[in-house]
PDBML (XML) file of the C-alpha atoms, coordinates in Angstrom:
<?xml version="1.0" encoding="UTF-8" ?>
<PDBx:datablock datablockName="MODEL"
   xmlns:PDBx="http://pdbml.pdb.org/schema/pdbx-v50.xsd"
   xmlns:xsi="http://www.w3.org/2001/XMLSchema-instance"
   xsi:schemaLocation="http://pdbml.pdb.org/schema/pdbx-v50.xsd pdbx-v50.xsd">
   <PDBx:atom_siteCategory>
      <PDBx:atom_site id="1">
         <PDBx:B_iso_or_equiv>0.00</PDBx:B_iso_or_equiv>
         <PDBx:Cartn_x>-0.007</PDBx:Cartn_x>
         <PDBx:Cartn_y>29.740</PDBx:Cartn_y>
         <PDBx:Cartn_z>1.681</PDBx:Cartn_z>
         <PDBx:auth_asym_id>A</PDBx:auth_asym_id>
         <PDBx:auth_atom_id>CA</PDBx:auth_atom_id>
         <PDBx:auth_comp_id>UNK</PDBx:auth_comp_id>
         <PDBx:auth_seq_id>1</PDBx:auth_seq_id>
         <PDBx:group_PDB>ATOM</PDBx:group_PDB>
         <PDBx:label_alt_id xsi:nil="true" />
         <PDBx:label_asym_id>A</PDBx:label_asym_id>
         <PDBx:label_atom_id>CA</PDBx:label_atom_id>
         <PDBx:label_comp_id>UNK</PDBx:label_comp_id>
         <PDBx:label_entity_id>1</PDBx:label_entity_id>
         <PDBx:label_seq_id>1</PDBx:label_seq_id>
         <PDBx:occupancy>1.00</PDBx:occupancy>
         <PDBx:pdbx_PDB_model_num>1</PDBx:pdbx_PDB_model_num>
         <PDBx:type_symbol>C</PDBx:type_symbol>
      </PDBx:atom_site>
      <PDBx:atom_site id="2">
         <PDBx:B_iso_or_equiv>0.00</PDBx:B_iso_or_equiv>
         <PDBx:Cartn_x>-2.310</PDBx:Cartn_x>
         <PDBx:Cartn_y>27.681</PDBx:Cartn_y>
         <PDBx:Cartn_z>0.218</PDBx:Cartn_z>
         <PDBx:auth_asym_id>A</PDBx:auth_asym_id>
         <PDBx:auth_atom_id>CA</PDBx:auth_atom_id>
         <PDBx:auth_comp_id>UNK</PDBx:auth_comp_id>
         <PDBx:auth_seq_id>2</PDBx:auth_seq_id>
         <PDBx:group_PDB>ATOM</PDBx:group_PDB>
         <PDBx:label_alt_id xsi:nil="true" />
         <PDBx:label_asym_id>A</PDBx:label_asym_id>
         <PDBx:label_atom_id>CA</PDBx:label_atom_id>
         <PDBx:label_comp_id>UNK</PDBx:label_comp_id>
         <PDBx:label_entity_id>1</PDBx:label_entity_id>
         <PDBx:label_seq_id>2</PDBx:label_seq_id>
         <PDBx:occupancy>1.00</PDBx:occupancy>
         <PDBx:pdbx_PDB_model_num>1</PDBx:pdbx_PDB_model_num>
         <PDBx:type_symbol>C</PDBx:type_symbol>
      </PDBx:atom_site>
      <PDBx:atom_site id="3">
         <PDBx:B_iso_or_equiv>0.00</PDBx:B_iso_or_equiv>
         <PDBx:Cartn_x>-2.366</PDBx:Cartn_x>
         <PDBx:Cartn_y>25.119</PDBx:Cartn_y>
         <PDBx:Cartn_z>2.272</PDBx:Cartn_z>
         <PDBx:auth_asym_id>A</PDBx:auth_asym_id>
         <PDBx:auth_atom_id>CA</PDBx:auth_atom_id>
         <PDBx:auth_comp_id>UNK</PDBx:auth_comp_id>
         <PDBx:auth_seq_id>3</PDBx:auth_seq_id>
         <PDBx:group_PDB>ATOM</PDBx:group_PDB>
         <PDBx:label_alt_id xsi:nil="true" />
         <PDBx:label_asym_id>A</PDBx:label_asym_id>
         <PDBx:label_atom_id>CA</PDBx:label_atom_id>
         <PDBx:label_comp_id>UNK</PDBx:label_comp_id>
         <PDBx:label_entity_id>1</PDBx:label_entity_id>
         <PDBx:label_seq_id>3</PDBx:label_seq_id>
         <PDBx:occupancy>1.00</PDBx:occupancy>
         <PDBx:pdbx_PDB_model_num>1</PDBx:pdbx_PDB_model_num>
         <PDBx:type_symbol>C</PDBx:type_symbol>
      </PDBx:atom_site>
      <PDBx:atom_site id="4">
         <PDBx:B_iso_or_equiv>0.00</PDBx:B_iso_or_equiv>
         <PDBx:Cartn_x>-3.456</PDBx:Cartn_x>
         <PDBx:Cartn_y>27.578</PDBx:Cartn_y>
         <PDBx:Cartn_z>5.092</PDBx:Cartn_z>
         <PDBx:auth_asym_id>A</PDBx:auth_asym_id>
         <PDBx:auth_atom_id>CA</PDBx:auth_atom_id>
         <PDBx:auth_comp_id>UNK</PDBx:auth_comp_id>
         <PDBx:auth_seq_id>4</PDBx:auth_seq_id>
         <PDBx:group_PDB>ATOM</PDBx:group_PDB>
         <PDBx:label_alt_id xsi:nil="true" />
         <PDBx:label_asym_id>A</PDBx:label_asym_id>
         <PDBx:label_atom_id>CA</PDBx:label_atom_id>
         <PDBx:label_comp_id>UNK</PDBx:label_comp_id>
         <PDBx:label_entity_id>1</PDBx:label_entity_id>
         <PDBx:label_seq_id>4</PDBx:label_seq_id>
         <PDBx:occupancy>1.00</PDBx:occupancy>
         <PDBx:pdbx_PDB_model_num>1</PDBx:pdbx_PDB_model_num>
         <PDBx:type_symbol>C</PDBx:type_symbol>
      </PDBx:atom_site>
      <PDBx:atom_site id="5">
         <PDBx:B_iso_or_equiv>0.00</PDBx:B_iso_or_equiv>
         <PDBx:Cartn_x>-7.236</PDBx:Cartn_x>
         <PDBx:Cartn_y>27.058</PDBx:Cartn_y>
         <PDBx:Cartn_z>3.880</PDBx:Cartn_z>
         <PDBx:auth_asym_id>A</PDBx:auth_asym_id>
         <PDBx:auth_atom_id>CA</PDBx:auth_atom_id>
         <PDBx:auth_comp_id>UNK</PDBx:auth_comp_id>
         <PDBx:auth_seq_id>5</PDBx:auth_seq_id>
         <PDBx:group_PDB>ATOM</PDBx:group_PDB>
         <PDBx:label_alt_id xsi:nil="true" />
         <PDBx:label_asym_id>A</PDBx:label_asym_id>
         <PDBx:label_atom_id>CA</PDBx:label_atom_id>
         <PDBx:label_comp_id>UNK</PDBx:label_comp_id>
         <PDBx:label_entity_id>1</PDBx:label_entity_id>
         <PDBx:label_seq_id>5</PDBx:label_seq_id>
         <PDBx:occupancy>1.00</PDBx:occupancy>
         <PDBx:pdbx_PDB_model_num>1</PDBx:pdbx_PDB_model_num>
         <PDBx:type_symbol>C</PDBx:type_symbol>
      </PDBx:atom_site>
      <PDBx:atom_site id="6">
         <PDBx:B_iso_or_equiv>0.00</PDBx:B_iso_or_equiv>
         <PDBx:Cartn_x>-6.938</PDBx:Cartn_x>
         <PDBx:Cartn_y>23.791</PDBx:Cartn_y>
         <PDBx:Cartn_z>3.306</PDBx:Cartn_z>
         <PDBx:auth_asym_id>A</PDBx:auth_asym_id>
         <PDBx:auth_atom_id>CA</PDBx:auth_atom_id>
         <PDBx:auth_comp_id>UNK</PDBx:auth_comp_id>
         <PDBx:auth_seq_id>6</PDBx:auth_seq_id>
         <PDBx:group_PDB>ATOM</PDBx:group_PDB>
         <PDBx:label_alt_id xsi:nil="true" />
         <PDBx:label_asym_id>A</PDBx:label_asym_id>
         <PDBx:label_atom_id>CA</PDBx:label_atom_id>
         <PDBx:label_comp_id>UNK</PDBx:label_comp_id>
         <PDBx:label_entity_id>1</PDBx:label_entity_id>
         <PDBx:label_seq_id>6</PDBx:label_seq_id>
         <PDBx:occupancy>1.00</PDBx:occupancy>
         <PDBx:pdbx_PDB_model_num>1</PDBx:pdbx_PDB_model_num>
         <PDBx:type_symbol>C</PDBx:type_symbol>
      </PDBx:atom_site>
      <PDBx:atom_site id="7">
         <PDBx:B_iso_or_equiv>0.00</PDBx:B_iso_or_equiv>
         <PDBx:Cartn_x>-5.544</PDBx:Cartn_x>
         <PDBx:Cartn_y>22.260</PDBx:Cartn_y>
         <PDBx:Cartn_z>6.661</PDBx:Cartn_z>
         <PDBx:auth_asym_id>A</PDBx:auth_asym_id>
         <PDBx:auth_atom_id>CA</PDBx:auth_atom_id>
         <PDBx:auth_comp_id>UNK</PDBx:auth_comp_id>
         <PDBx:auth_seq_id>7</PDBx:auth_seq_id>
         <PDBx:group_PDB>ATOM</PDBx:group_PDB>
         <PDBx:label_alt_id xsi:nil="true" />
         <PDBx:label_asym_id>A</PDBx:label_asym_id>
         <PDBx:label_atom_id>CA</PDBx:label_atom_id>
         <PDBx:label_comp_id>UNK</PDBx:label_comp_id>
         <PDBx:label_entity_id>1</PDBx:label_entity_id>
         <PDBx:label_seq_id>7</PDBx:label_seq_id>
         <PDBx:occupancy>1.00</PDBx:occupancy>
         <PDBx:pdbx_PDB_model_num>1</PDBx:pdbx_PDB_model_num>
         <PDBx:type_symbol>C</PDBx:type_symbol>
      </PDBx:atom_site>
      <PDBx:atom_site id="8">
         <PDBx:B_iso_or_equiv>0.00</PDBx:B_iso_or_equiv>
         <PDBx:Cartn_x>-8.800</PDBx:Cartn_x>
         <PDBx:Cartn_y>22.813</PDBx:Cartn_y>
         <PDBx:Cartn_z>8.849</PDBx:Cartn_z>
         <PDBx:auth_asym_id>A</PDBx:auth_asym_id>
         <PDBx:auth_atom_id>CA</PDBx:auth_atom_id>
         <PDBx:auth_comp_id>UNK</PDBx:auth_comp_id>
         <PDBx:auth_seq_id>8</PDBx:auth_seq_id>
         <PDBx:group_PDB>ATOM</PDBx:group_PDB>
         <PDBx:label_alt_id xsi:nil="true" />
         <PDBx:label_asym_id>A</PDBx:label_asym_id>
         <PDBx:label_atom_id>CA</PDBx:label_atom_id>
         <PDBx:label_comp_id>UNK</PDBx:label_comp_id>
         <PDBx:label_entity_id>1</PDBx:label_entity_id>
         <PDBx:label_seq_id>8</PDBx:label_seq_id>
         <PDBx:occupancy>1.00</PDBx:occupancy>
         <PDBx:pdbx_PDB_model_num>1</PDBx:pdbx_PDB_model_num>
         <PDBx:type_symbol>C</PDBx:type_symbol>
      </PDBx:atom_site>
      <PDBx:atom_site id="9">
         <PDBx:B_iso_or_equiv>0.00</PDBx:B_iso_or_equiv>
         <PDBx:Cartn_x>-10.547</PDBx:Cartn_x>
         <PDBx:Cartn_y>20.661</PDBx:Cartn_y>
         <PDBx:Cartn_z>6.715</PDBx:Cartn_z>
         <PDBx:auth_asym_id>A</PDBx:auth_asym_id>
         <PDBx:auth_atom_id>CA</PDBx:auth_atom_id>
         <PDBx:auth_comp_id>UNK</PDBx:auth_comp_id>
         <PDBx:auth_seq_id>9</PDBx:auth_seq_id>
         <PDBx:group_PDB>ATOM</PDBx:group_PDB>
         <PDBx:label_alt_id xsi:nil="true" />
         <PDBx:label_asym_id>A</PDBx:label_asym_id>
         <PDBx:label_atom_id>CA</PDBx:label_atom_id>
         <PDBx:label_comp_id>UNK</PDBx:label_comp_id>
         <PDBx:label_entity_id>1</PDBx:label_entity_id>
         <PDBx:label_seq_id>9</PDBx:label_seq_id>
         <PDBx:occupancy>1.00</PDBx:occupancy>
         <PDBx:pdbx_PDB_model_num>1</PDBx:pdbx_PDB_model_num>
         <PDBx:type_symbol>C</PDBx:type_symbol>
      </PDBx:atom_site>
      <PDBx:atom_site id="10">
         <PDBx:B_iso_or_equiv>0.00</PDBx:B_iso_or_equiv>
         <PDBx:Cartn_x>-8.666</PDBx:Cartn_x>
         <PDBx:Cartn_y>17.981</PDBx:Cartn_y>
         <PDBx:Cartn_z>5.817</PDBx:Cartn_z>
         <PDBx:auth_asym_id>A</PDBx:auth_asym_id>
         <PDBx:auth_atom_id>CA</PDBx:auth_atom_id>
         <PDBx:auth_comp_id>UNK</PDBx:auth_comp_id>
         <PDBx:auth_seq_id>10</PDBx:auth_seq_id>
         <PDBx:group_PDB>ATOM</PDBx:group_PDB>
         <PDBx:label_alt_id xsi:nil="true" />
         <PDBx:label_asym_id>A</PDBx:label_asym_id>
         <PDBx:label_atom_id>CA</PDBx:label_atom_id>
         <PDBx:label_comp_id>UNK</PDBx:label_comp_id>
         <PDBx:label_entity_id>1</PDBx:label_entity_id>
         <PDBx:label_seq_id>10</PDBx:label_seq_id>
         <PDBx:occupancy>1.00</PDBx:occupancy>
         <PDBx:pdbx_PDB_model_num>1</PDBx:pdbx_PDB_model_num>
         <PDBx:type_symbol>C</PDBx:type_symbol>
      </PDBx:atom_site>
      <PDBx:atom_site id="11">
         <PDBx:B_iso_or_equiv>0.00</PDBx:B_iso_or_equiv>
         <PDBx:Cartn_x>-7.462</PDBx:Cartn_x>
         <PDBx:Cartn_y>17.594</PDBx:Cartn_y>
         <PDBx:Cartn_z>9.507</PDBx:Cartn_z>
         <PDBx:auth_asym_id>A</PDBx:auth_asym_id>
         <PDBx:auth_atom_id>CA</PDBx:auth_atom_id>
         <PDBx:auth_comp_id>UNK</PDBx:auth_comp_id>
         <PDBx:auth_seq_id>11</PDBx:auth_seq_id>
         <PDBx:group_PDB>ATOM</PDBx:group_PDB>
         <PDBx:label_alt_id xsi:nil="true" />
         <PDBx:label_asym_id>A</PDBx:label_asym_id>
         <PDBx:label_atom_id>CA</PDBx:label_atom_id>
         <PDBx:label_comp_id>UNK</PDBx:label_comp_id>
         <PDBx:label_entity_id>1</PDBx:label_entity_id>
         <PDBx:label_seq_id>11</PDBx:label_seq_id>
         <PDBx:occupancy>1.00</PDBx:occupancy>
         <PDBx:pdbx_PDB_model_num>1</PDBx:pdbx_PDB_model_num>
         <PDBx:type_symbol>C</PDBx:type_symbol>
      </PDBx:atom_site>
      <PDBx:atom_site id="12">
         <PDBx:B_iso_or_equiv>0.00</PDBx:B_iso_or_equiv>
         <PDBx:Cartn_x>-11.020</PDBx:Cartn_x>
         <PDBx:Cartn_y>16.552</PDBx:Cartn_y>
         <PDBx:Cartn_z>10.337</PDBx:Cartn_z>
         <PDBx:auth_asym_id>A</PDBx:auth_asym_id>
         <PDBx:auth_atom_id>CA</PDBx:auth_atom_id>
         <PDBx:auth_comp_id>UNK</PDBx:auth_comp_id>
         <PDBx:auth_seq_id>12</PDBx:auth_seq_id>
         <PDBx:group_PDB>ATOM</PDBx:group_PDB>
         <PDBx:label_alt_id xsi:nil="true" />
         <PDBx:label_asym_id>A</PDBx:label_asym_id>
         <PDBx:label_atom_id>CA</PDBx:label_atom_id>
         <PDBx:label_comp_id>UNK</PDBx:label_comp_id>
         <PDBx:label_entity_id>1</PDBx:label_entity_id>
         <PDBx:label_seq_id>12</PDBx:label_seq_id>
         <PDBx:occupancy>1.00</PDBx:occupancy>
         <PDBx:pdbx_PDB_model_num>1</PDBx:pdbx_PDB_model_num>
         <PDBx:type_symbol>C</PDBx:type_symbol>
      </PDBx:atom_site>
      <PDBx:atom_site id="13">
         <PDBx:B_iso_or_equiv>0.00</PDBx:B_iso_or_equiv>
         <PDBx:Cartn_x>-11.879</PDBx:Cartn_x>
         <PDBx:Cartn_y>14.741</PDBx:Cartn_y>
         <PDBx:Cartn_z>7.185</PDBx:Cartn_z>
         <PDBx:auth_asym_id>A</PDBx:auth_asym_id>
         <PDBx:auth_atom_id>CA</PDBx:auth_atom_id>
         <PDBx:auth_comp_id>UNK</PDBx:auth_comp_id>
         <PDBx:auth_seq_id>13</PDBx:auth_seq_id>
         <PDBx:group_PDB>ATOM</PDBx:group_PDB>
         <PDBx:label_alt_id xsi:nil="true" />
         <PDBx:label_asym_id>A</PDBx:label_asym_id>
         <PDBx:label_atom_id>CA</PDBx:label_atom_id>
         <PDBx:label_comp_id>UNK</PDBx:label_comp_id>
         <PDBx:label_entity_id>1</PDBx:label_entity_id>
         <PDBx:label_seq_id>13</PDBx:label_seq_id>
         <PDBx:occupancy>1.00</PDBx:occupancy>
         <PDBx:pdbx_PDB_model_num>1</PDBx:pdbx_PDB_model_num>
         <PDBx:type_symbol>C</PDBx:type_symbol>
      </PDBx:atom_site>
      <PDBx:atom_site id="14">
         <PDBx:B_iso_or_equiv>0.00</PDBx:B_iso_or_equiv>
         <PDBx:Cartn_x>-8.519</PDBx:Cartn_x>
         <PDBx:Cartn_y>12.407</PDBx:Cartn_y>
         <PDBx:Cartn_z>7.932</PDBx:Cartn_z>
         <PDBx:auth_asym_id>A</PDBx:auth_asym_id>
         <PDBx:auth_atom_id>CA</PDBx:auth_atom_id>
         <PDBx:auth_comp_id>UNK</PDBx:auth_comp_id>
         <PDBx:auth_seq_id>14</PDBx:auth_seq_id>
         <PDBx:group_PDB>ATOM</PDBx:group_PDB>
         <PDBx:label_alt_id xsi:nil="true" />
         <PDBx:label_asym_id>A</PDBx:label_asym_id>
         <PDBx:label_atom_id>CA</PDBx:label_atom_id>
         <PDBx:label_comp_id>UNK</PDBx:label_comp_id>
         <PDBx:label_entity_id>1</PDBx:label_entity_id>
         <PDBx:label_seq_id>14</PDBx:label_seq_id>
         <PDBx:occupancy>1.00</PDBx:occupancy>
         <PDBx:pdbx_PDB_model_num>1</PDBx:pdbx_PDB_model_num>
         <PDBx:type_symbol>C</PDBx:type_symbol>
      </PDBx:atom_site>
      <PDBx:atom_site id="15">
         <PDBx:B_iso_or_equiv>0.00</PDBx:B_iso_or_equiv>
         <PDBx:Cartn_x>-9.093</PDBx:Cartn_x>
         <PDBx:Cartn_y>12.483</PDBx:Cartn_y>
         <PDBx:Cartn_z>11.800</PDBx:Cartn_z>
         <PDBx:auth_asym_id>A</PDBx:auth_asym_id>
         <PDBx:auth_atom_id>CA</PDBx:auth_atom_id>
         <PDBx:auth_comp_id>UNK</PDBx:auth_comp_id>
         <PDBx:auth_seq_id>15</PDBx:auth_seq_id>
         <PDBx:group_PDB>ATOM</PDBx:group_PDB>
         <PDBx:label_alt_id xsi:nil="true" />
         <PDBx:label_asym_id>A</PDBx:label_asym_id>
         <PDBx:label_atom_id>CA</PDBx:label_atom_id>
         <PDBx:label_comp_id>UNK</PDBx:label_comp_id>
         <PDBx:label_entity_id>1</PDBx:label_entity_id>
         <PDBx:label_seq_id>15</PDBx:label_seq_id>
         <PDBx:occupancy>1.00</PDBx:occupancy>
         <PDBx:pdbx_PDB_model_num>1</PDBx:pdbx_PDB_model_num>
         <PDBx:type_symbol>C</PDBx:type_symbol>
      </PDBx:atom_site>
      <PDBx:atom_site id="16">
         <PDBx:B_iso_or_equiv>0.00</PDBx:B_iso_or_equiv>
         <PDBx:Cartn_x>-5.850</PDBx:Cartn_x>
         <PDBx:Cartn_y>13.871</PDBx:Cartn_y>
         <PDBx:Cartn_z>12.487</PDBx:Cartn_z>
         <PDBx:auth_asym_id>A</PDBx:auth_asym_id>
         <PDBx:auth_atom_id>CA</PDBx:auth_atom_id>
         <PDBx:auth_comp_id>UNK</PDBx:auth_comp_id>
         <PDBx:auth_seq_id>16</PDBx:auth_seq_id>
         <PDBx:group_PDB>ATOM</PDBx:group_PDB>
         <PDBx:label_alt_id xsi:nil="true" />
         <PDBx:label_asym_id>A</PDBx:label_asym_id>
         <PDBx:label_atom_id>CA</PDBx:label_atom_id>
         <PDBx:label_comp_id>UNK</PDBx:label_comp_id>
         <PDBx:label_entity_id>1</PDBx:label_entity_id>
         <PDBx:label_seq_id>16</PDBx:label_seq_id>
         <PDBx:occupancy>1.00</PDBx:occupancy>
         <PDBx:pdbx_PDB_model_num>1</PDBx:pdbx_PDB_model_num>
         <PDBx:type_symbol>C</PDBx:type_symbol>
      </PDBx:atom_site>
      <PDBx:atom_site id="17">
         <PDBx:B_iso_or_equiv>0.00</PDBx:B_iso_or_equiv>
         <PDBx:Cartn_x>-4.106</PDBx:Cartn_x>
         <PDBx:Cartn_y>15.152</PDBx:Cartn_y>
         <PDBx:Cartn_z>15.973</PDBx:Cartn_z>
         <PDBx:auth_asym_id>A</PDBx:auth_asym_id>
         <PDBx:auth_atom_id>CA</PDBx:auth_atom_id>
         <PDBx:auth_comp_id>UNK</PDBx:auth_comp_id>
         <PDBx:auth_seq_id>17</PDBx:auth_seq_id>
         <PDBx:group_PDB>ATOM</PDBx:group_PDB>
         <PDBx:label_alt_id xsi:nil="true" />
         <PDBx:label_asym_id>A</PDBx:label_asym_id>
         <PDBx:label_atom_id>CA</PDBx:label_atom_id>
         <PDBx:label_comp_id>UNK</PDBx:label_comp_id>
         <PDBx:label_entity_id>1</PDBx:label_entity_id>
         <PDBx:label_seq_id>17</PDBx:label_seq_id>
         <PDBx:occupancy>1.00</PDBx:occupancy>
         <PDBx:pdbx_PDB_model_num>1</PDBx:pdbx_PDB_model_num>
         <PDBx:type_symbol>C</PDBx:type_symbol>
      </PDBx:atom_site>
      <PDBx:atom_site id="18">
         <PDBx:B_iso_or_equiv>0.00</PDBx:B_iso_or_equiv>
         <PDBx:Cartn_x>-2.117</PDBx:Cartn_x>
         <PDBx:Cartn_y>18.308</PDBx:Cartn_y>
         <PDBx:Cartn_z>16.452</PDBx:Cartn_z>
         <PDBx:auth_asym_id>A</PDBx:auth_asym_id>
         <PDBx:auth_atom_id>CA</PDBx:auth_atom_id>
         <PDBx:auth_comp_id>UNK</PDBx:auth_comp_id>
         <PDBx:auth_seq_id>18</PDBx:auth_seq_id>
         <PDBx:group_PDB>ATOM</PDBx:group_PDB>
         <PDBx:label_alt_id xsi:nil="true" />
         <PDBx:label_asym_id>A</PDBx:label_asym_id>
         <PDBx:label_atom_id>CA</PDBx:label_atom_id>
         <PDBx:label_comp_id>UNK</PDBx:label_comp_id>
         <PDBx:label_entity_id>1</PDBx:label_entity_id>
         <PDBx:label_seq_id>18</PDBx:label_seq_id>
         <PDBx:occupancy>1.00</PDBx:occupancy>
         <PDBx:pdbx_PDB_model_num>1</PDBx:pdbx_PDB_model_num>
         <PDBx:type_symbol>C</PDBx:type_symbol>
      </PDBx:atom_site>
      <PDBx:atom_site id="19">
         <PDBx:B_iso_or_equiv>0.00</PDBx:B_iso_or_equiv>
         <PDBx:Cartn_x>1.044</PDBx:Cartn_x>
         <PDBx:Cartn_y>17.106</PDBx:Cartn_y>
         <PDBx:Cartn_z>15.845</PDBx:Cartn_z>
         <PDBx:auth_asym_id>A</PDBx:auth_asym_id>
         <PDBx:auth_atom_id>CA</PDBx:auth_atom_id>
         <PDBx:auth_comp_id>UNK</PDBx:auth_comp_id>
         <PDBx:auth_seq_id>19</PDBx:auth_seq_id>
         <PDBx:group_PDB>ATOM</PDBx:group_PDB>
         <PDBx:label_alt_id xsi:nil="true" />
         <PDBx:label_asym_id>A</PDBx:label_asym_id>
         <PDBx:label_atom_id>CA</PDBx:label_atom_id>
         <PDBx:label_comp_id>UNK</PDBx:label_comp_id>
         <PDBx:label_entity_id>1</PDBx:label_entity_id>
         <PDBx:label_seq_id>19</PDBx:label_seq_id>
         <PDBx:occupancy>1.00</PDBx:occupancy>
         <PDBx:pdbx_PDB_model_num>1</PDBx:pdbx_PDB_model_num>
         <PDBx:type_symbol>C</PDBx:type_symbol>
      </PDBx:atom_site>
      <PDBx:atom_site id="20">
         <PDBx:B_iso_or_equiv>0.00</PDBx:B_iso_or_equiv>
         <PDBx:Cartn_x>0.619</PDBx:Cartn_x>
         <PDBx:Cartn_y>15.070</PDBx:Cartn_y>
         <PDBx:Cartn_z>12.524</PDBx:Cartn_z>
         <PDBx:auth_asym_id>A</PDBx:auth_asym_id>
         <PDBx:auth_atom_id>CA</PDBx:auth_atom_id>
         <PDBx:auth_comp_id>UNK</PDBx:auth_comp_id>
         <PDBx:auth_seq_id>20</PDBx:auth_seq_id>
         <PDBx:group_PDB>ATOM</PDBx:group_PDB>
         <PDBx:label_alt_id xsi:nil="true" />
         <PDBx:label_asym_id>A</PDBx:label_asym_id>
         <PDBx:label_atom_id>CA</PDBx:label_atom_id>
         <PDBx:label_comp_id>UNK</PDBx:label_comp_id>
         <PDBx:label_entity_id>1</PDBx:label_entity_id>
         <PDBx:label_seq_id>20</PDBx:label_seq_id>
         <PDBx:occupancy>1.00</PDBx:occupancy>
         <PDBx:pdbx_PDB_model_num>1</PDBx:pdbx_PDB_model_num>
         <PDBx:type_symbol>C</PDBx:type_symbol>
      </PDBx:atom_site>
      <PDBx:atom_site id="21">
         <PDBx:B_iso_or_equiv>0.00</PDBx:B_iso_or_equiv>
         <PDBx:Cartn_x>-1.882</PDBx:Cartn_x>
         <PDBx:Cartn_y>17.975</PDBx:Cartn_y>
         <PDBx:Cartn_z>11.058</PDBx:Cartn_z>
         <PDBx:auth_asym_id>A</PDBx:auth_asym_id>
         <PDBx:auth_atom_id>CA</PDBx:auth_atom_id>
         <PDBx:auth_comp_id>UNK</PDBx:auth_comp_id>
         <PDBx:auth_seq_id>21</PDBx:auth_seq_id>
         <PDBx:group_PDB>ATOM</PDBx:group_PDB>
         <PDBx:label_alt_id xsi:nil="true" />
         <PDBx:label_asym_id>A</PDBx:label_asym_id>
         <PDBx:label_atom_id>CA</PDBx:label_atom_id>
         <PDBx:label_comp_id>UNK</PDBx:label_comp_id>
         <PDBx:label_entity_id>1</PDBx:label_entity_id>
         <PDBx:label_seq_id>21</PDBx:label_seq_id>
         <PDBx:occupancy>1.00</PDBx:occupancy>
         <PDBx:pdbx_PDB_model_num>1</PDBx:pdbx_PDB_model_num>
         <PDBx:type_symbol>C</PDBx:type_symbol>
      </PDBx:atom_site>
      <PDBx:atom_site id="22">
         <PDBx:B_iso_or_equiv>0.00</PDBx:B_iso_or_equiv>
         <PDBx:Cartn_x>1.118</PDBx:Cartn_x>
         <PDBx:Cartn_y>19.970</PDBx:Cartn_y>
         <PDBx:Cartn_z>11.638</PDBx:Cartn_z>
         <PDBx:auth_asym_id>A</PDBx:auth_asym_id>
         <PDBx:auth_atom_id>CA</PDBx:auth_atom_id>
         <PDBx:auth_comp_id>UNK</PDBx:auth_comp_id>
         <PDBx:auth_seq_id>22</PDBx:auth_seq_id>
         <PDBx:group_PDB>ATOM</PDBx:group_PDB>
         <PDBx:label_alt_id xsi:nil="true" />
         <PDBx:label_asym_id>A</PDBx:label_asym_id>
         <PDBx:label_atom_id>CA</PDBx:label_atom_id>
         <PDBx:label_comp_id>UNK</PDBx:label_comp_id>
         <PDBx:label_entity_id>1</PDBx:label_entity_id>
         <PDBx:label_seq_id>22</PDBx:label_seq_id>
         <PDBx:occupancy>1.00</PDBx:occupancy>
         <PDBx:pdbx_PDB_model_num>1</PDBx:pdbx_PDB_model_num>
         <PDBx:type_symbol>C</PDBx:type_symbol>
      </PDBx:atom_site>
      <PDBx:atom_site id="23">
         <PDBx:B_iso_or_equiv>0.00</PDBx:B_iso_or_equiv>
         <PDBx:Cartn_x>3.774</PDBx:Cartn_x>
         <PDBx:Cartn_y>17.736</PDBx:Cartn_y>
         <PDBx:Cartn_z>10.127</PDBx:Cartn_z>
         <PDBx:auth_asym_id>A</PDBx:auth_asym_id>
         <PDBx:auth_atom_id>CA</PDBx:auth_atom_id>
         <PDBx:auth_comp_id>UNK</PDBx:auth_comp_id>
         <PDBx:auth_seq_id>23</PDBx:auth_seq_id>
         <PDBx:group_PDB>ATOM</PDBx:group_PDB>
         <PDBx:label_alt_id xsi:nil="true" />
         <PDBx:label_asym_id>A</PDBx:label_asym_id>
         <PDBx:label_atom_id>CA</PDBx:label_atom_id>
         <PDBx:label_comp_id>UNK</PDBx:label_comp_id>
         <PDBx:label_entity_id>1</PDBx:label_entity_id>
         <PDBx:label_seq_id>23</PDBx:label_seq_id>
         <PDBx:occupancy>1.00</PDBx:occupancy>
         <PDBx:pdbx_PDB_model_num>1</PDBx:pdbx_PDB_model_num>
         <PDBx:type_symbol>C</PDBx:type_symbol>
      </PDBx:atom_site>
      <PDBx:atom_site id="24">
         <PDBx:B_iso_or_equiv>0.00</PDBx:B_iso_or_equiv>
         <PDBx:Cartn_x>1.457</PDBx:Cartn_x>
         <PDBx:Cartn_y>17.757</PDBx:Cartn_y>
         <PDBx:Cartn_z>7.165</PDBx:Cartn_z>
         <PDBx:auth_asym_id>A</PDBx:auth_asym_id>
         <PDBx:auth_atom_id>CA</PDBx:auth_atom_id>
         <PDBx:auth_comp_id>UNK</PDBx:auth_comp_id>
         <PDBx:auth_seq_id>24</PDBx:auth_seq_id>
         <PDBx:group_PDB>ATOM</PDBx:group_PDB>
         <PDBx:label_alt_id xsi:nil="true" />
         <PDBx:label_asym_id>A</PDBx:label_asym_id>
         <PDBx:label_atom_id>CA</PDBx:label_atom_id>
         <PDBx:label_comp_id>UNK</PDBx:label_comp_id>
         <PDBx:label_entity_id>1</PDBx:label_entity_id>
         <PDBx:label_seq_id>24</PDBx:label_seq_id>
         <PDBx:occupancy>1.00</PDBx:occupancy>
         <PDBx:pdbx_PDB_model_num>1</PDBx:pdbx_PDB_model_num>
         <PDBx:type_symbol>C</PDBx:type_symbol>
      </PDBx:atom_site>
      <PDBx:atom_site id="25">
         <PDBx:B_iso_or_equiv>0.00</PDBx:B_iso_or_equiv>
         <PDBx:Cartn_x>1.755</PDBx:Cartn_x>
         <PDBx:Cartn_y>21.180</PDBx:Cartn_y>
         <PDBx:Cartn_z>6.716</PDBx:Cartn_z>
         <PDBx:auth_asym_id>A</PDBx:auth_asym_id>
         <PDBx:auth_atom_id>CA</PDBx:auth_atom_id>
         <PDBx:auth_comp_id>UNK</PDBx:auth_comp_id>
         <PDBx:auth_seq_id>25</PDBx:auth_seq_id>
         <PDBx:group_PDB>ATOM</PDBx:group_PDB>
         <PDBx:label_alt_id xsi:nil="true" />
         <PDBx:label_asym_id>A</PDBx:label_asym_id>
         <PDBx:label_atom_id>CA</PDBx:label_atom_id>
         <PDBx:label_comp_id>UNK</PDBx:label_comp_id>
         <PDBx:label_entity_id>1</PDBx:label_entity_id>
         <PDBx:label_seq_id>25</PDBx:label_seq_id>
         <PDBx:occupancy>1.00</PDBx:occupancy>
         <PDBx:pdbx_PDB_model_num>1</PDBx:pdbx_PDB_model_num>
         <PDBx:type_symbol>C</PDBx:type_symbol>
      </PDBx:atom_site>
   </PDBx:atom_siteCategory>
</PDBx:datablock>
């Protein structure tokens, strides 16, 4: 769960699509 706060910001700070951001998680 942790990652769940996390994954809006570092999306944006590494420019990321959908599809990676979510391969990330």
């Amino acid at each position: 769960s942790v990652i769940n706060g996390a994954v809006k910001a570092f999306t944006e700070e590494f420019a990321l699509g959908d599809a990676l951001s979510g391969f990330a998680v």
